[in-house]
C-alpha atoms as a PDB file:
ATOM      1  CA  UNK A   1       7.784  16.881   6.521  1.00  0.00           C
ATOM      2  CA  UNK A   2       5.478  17.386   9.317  1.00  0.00           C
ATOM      3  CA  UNK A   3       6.080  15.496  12.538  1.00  0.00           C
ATOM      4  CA  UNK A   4       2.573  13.766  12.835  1.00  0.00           C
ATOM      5  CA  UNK A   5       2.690  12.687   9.049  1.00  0.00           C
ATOM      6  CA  UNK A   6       6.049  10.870   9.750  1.00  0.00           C
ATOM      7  CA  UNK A   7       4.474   9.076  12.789  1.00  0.00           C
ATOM      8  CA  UNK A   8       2.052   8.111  10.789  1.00  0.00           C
ATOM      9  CA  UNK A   9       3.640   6.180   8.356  1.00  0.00           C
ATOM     10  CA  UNK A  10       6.481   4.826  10.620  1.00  0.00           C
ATOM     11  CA  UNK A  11       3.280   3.524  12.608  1.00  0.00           C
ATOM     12  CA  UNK A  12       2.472   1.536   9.299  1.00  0.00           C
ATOM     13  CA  UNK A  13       5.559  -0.408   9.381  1.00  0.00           C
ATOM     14  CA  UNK A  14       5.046  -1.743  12.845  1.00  0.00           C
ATOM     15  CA  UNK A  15       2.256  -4.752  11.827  1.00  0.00           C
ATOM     16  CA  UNK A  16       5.148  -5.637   9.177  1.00  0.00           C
ATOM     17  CA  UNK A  17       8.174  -5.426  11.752  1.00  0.00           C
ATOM     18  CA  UNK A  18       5.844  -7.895  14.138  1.00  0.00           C
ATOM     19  CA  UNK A  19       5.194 -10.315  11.426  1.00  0.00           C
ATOM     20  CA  UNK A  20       9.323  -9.992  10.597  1.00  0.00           C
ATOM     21  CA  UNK A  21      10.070 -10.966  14.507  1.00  0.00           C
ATOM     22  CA  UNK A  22       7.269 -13.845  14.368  1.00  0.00           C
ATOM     23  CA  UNK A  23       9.016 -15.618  11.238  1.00  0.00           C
ATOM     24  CA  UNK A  24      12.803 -15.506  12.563  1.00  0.00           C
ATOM     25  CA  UNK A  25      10.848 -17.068  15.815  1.00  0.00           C
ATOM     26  CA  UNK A  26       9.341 -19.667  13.661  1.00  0.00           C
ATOM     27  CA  UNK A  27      12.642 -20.220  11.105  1.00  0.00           C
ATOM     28  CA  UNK A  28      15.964 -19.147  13.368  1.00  0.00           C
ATOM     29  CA  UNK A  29      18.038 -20.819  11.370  1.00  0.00           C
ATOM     30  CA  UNK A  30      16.735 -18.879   8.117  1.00  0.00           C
ATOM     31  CA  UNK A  31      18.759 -20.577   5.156  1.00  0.00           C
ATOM     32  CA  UNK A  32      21.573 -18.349   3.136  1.00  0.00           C
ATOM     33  CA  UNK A  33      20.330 -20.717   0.282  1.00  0.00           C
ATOM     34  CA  UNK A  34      18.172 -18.402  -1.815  1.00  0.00           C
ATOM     35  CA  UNK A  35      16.437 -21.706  -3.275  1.00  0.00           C
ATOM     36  CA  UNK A  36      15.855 -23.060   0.148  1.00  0.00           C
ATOM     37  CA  UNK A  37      14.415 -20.027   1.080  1.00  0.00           C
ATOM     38  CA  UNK A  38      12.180 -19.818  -2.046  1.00  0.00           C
ATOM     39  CA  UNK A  39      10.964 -22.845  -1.081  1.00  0.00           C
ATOM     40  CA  UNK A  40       9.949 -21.791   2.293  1.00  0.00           C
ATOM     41  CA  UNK A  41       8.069 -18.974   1.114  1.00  0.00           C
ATOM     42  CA  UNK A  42       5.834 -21.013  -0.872  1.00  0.00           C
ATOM     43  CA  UNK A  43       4.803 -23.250   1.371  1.00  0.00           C
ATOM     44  CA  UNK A  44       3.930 -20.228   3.430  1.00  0.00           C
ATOM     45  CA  UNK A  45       2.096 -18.703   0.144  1.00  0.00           C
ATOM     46  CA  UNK A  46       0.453 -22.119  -0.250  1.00  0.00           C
ATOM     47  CA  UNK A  47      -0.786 -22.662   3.191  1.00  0.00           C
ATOM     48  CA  UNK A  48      -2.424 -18.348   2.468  1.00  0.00           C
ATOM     49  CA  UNK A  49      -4.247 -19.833  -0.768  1.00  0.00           C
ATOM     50  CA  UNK A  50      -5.389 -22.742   0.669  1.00  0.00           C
ATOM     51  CA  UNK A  51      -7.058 -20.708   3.581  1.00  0.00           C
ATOM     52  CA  UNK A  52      -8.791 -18.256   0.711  1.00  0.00           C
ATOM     53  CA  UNK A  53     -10.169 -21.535  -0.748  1.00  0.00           C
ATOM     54  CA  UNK A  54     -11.744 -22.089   2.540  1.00  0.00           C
ATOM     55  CA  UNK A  55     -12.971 -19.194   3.424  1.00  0.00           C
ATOM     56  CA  UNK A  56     -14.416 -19.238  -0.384  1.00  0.00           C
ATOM     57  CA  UNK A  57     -15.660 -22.876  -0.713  1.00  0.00           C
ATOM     58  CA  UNK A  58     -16.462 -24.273   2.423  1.00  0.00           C
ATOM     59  CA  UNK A  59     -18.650 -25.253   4.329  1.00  0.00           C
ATOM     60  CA  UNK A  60     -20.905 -26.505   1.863  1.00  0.00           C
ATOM     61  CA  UNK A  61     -18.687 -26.932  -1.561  1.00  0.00           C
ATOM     62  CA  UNK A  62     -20.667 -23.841  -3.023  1.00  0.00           C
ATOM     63  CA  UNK A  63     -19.296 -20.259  -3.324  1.00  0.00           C
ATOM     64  CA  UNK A  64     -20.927 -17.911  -1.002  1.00  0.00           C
ATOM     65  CA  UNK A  65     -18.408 -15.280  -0.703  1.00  0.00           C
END
């Protein structure tokens, strides 16, 4: 594999290893409990649909996207 190519993708991973670093910031004491954790993550995955909604809906109620 060519040098560049690999440099390439490893550079891919980095907006993924920041947003990694950002979460154990904003959960350090990450729960072993697998349902805890599920539980976690969809708050998170509610708080990213509720933000589509308002990027969709709002100002005015109507769809405009």
């Amino acid at each position: 594999m060519e040098l560049n190519s690999e440099l390439e993708r490893l550079e891919k991973y980095k907006p993924i290893e920041a947003e990694l670093q950002r979460a154990k910031k904003l959960h350090p004491c990450w729960p072993r409990n697998m349902y805890h954790q599920l539980a976690i993550l969809s708050e998170e995955c509610g708080e990213v649909a509720k933000a589509v909604n308002d990027v969709k809906w709002e100002p005015n109620g109507d769809f405009f996207g």
